[in-house]
Protein backbone atom coordinates (compact mmCIF):
# COMPACT_ATOMS: atom_id res chain seq x y z
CA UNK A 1 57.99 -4.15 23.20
CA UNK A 2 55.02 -3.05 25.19
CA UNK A 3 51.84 -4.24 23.82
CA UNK A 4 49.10 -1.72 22.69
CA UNK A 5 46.18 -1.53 25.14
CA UNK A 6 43.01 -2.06 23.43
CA UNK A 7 40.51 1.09 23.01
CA UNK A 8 37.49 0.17 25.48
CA UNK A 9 34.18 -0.23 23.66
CA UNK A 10 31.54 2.29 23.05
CA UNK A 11 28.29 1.77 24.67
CA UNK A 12 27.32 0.61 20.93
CA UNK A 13 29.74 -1.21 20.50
CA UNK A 14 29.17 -3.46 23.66
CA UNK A 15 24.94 -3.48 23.12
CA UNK A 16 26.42 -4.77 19.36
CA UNK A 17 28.75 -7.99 20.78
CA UNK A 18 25.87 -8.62 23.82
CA UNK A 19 23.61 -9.03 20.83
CA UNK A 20 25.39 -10.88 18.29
CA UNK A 21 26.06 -13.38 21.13
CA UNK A 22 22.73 -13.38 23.24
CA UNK A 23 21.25 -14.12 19.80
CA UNK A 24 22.73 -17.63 18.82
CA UNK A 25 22.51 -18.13 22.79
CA UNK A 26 18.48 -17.11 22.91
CA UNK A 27 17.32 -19.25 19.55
CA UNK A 28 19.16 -22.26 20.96
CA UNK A 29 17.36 -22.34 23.76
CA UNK A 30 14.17 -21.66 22.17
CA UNK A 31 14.55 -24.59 19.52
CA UNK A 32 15.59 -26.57 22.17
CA UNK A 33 12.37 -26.25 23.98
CA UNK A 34 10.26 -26.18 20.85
CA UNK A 35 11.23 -29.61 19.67
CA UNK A 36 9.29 -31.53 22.65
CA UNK A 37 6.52 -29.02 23.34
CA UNK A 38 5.68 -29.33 19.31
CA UNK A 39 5.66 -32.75 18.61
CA UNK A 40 3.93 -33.93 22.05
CA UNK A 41 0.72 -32.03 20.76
CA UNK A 42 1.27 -32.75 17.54
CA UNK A 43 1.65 -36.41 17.97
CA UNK A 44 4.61 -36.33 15.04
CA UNK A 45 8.34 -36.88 15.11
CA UNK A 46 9.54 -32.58 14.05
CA UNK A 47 12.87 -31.26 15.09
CA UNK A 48 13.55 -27.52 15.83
CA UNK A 49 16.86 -26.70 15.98
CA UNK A 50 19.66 -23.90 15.31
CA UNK A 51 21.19 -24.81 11.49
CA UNK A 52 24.74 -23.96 13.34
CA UNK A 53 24.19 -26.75 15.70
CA UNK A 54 26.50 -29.11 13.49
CA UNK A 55 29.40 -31.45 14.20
CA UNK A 56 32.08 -30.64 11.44
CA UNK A 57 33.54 -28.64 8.68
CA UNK A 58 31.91 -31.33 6.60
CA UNK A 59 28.50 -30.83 7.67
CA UNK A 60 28.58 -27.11 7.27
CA UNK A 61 29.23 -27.64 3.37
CA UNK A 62 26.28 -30.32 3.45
CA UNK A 63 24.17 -27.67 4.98
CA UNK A 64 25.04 -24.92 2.60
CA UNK A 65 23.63 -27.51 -0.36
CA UNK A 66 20.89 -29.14 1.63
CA UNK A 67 19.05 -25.62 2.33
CA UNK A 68 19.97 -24.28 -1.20
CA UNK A 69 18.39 -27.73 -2.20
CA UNK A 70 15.44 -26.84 -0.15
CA UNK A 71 14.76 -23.48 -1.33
CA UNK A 72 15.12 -23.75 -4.89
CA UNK A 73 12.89 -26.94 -4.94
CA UNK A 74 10.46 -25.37 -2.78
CA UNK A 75 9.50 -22.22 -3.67
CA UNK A 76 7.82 -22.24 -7.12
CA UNK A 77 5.46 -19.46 -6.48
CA UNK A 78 5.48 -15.80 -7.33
CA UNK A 79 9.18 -14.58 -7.88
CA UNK A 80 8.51 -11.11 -6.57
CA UNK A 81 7.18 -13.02 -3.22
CA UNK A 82 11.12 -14.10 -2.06
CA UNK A 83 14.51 -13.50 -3.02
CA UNK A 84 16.00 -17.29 -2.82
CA UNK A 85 19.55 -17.00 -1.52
CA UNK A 86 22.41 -18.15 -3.51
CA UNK A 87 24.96 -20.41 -2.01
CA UNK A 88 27.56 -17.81 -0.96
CA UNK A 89 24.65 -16.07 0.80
CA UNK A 90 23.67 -19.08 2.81
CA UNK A 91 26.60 -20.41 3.91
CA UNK A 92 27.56 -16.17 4.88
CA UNK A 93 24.12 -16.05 7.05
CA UNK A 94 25.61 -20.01 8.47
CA UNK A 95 28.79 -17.72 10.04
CA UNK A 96 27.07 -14.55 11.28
CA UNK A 97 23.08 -15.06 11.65
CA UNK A 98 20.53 -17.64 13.35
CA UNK A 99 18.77 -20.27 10.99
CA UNK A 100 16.09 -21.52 12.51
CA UNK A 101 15.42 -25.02 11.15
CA UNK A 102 12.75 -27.70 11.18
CA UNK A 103 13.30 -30.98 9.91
CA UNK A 104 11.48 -35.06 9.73
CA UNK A 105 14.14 -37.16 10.76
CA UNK A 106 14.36 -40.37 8.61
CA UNK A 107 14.58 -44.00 8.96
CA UNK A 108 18.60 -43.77 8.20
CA UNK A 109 19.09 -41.05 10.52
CA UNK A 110 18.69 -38.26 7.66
CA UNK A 111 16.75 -35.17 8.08
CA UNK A 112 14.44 -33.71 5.55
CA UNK A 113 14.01 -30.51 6.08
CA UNK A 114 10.44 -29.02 6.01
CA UNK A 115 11.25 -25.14 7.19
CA UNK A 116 13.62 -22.63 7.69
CA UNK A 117 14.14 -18.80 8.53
CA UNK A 118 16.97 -16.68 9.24
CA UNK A 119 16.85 -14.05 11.96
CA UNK A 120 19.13 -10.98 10.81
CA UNK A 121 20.67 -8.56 13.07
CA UNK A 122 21.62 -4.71 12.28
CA UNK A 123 22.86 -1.78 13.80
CA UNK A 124 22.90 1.36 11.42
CA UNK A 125 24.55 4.90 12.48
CA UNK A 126 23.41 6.27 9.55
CA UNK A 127 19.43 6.65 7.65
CA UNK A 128 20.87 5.67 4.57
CA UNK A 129 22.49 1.84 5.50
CA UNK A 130 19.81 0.10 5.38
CA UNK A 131 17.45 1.97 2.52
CA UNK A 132 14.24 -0.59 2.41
CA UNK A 133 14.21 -0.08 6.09
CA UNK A 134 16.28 3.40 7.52
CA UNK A 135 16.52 3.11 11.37
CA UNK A 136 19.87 5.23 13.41
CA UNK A 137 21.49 3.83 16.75
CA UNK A 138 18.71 1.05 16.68
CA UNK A 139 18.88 -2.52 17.36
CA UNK A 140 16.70 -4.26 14.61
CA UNK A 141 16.51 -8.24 13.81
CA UNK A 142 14.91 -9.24 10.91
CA UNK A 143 12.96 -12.04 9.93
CA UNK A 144 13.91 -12.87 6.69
CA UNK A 145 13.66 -16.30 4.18
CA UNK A 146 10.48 -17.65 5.92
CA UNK A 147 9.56 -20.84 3.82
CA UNK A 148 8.21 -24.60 4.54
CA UNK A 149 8.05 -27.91 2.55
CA UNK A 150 5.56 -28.16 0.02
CA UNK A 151 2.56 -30.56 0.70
CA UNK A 152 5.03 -32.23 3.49
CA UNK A 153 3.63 -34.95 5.37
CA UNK A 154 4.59 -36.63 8.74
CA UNK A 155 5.45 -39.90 9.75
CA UNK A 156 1.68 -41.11 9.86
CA UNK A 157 0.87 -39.63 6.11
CA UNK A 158 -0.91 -36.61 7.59
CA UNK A 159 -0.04 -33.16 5.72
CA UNK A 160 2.14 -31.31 8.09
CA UNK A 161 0.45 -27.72 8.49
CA UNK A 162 1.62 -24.78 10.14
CA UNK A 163 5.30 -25.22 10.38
CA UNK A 164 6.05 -21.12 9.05
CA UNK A 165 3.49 -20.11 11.98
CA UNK A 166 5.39 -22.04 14.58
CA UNK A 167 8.80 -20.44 13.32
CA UNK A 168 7.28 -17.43 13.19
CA UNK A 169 6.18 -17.65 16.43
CA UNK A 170 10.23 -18.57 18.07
CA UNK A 171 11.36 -15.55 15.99
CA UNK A 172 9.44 -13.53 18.46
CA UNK A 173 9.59 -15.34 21.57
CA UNK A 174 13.57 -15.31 21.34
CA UNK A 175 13.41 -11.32 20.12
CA UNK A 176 10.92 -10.97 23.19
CA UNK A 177 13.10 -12.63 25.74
CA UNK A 178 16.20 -10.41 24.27
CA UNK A 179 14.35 -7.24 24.40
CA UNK A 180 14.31 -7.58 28.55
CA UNK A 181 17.71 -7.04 28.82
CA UNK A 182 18.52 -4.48 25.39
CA UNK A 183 15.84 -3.08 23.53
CA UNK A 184 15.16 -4.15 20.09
CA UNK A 185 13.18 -3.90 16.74
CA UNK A 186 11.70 -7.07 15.26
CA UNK A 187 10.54 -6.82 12.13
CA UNK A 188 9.70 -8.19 8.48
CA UNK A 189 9.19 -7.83 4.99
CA UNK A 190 6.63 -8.87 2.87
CA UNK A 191 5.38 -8.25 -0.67
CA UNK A 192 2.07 -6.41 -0.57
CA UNK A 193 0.20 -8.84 -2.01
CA UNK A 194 1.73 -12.03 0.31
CA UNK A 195 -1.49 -12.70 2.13
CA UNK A 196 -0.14 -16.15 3.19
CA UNK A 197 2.94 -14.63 5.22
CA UNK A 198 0.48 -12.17 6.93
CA UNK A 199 -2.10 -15.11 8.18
CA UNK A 200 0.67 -16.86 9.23
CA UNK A 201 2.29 -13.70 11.05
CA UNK A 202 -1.60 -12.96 12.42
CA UNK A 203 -2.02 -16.52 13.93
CA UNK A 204 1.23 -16.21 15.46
CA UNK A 205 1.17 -13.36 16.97
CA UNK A 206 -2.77 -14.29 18.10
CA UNK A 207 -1.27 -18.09 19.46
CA UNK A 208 1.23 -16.11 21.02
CA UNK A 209 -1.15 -13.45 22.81
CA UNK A 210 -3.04 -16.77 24.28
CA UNK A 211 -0.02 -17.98 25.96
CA UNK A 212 0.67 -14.67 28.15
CA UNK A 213 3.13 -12.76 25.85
CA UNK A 214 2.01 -9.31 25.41
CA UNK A 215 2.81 -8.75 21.58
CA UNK A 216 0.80 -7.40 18.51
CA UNK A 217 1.92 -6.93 15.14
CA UNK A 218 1.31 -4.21 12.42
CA UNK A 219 2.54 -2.56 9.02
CA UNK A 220 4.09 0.06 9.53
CA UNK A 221 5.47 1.40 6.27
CA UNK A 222 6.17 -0.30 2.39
CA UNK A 223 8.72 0.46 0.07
CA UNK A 224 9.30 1.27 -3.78
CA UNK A 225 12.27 0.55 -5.77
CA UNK A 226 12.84 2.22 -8.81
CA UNK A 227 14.94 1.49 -11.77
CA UNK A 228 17.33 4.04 -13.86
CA UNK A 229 14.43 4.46 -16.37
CA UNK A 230 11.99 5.97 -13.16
CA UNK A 231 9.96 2.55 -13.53
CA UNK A 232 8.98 0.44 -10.70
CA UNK A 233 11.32 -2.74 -10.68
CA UNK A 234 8.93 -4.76 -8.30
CA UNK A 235 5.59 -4.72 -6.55
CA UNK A 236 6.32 -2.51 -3.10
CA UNK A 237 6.87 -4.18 0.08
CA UNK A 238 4.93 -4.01 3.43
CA UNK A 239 7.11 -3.73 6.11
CA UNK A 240 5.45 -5.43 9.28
CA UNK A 241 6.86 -4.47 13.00
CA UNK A 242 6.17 -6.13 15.97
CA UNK A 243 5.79 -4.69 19.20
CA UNK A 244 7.03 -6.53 21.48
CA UNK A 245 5.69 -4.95 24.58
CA UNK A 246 1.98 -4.79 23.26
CA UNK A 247 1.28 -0.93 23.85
CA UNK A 248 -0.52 -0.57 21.01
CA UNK A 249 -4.24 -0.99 20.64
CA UNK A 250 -5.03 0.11 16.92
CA UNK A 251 -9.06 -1.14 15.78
CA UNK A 252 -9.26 0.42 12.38
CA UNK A 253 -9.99 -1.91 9.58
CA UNK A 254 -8.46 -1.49 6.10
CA UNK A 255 -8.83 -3.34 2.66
CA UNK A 256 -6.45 -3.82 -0.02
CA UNK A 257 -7.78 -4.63 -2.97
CA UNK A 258 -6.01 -5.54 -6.06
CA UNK A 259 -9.02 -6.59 -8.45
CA UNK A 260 -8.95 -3.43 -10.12
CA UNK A 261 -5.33 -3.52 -11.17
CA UNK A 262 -4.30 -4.20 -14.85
CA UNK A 263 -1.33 -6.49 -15.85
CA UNK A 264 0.52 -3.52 -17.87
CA UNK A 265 0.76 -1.50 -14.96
CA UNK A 266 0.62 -3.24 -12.24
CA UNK A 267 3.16 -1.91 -10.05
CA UNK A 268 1.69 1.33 -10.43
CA UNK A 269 -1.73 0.56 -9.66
CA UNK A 270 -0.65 -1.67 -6.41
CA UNK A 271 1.27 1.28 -5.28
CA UNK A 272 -1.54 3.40 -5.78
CA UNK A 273 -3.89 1.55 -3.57
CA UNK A 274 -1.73 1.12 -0.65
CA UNK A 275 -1.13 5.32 -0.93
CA UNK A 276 -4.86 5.64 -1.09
CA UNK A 277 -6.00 3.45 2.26
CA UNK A 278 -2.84 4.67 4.37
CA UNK A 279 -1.76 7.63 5.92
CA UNK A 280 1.96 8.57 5.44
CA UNK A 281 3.69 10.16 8.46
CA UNK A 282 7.50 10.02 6.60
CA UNK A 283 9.59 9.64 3.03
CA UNK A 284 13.10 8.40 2.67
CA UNK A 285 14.51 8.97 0.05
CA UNK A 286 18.27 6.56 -1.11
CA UNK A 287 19.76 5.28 -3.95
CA UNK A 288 21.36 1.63 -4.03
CA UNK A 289 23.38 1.55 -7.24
CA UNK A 290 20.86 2.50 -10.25
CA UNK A 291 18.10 2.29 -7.96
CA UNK A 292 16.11 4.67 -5.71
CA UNK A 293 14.51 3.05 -3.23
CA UNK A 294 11.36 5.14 -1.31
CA UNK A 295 10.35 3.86 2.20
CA UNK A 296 7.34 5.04 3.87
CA UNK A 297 6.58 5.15 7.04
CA UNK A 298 2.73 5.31 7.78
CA UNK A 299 0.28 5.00 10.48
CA UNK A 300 0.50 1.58 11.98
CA UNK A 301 -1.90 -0.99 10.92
CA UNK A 302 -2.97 -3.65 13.39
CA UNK A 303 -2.36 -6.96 10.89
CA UNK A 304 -5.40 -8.37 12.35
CA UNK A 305 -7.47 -5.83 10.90
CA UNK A 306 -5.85 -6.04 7.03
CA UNK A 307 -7.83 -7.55 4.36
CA UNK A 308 -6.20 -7.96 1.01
CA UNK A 309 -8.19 -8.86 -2.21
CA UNK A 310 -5.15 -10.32 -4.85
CA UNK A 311 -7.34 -10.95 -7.73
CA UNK A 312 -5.23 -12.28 -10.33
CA UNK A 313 -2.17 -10.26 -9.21
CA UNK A 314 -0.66 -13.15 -8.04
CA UNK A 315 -0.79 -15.35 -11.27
CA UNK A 316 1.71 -15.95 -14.33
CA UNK A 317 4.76 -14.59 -12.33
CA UNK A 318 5.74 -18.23 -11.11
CA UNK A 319 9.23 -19.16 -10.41
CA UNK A 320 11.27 -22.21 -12.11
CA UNK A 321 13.63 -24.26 -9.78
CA UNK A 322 17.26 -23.26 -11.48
CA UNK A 323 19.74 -25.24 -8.59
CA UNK A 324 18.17 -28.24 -8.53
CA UNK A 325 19.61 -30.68 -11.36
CA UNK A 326 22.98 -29.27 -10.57
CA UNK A 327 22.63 -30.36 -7.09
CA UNK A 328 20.95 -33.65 -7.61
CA UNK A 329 24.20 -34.22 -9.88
CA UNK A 330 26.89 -33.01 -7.38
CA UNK A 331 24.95 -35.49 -4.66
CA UNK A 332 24.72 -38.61 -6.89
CA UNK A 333 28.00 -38.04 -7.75
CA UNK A 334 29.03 -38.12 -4.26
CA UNK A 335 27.21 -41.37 -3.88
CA UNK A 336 28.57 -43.21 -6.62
CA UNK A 337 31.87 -42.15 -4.78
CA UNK A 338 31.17 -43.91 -1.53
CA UNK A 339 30.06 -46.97 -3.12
């Protein structure tokens, strides 16, 4: 029986599998480099590395609980500021993305992690796949789950400082180095009011500019999600886009400020200040489940030139670790086990 010649693939299709496997290919080499260029002007003992870089089928399930471990224990702040993934999510981003890692490594050989981010890719044919961000016959990577250690400190005592900067900072240089040879969009999402994500996307980006790589970064559109009742479910989102080519060359300062907005409608009122200090060039308009989600595209905004005044907007919303003594127990278990 004469076997079926495979179709031969679209132009998208090929720019998709070039991608998907430039990608792992690109941050490998990046963390690679990082590791030894980091910690020889740093003075400290940091690793940078891909999270896929592991030995066994063994270590992949360790992984999946170490960086649920991480995240649940380490992000206490606002809820609306991250979405922590759940274990299926993790250990689905471990088989198809990049997770950029840093870690201490320990007197037993251990590694404590003290950061992590995933770089997402996408390819939509359609406005309406991807509703908090609608792009057609693009290539877009997303930096997504961007968090560090609390109050970590290195193998001297000293607090370790500016560890979501420097992975920042290899999320672009690996999406600059792919965008040479296919063209892509690099961007991510922040809630409006995250003013630490945007200094450490700023400094970045600035670090960056120092070393010779033409990039800038800006907002260039938020979105709304709104519930089957018409309400606002969360505080909108700034969607920040890097250019990677540095073409761009916007001066215009603007302000956000949040004093002004009152606790029983907050949503509203944040939404209202980020209409009134932009200018809107698109709405799209798409409904995920009971949702409708509205993204706007406006006028870039260099983030160097954003100020944001929180107030108290930030306050009262803070998350409670809910992983953590279930994990502790599953890993003292295991220990009891080997002994």
């Amino acid at each position: 029986m004469k076997k079926k010649k495979e179709k031969p693939l679209t132009q998208e299709q090929s720019d998709d599998v070039f991608l998907k496997k430039g990608l792992f290919k690109q941050y490998y080499l990046e963390m690679g480099d990082k590791t030894e260029k980091y910690n020889k002007v740093h003075e400290s003992n940091i690793d940078f590395y891909l999270a896929q870089t592991i030995p066994n089928r063994a270590d992949i399930i360790n992984q999946v609980i170490d960086l649920s471990y991480f995240y649940d224990q380490n992000f206490t702040g606002n809820k609306d500021f991250m979405h922590i993934p759940n274990f299926n999510q993790i250990a689905n981003n471990l088989v198809n993305y990049p997770i950029l890692l840093a870690s201490q490594s320990e007197e037993d050989g251990s590694r404590d992690i003290v950061g992590v981010t995933t770089l997402k890719y996408e390819y939509n044919e359609d406005l309406r796949q991807n509703p908090y961000f609608p792009t057609r016959d693009e290539n877009v990577l997303m930096i997504t789950g961007v968090l560090t250690k609390f109050n970590a400190q290195d193998k001297n005592g000293n607090r370790i400082r500016g560890i979501g900067k420097e992975l920042y900072k290899s999320s672009i240089k690996g999406a600059f180095e792919l965008n040479k040879k296919k063209l892509v969009r690099l961007v991510c999402e922040i809630d409006c009011r995250n003013t630490n994500s945007l200094n450490s996307i700023t400094k970045a980006v600035q670090e960056l500019r120092e070393e010779g790589y033409p990039v800038t970064s800006y907002v260039t559109g938020y979105y709304e999600i709104y519930g089957a009742d018409k309400r606002l479910k969360e505080a909108p989102t700034f969607m920040v886009e890097f250019d990677l080519n540095g073409t761009k060359n916007l001066k215009d300062k603007v302000e956000f400020s949040y004093v002004n907005c009152k606790k029983s409608r907050l949503f509203t009122d944040l939404v209202n200040e980020i209409k009134e200090e932009t200018n809107e060039c698109r709405k799209y308009y798409n409904q995920v489940d009971d949702n409708n989600v509205i993204y706007h595209s406006i006028k870039p905004i260099d983030t160097q030139n954003i100020e944001i005044d929180v107030g108290d907007t930030v306050s009262g919303n803070d998350r409670v670790p809910e992983l953590s003594p279930y994990i502790e127990f599953v890993k003292d278990a295991d220990a009891k086990s080997k002994a």
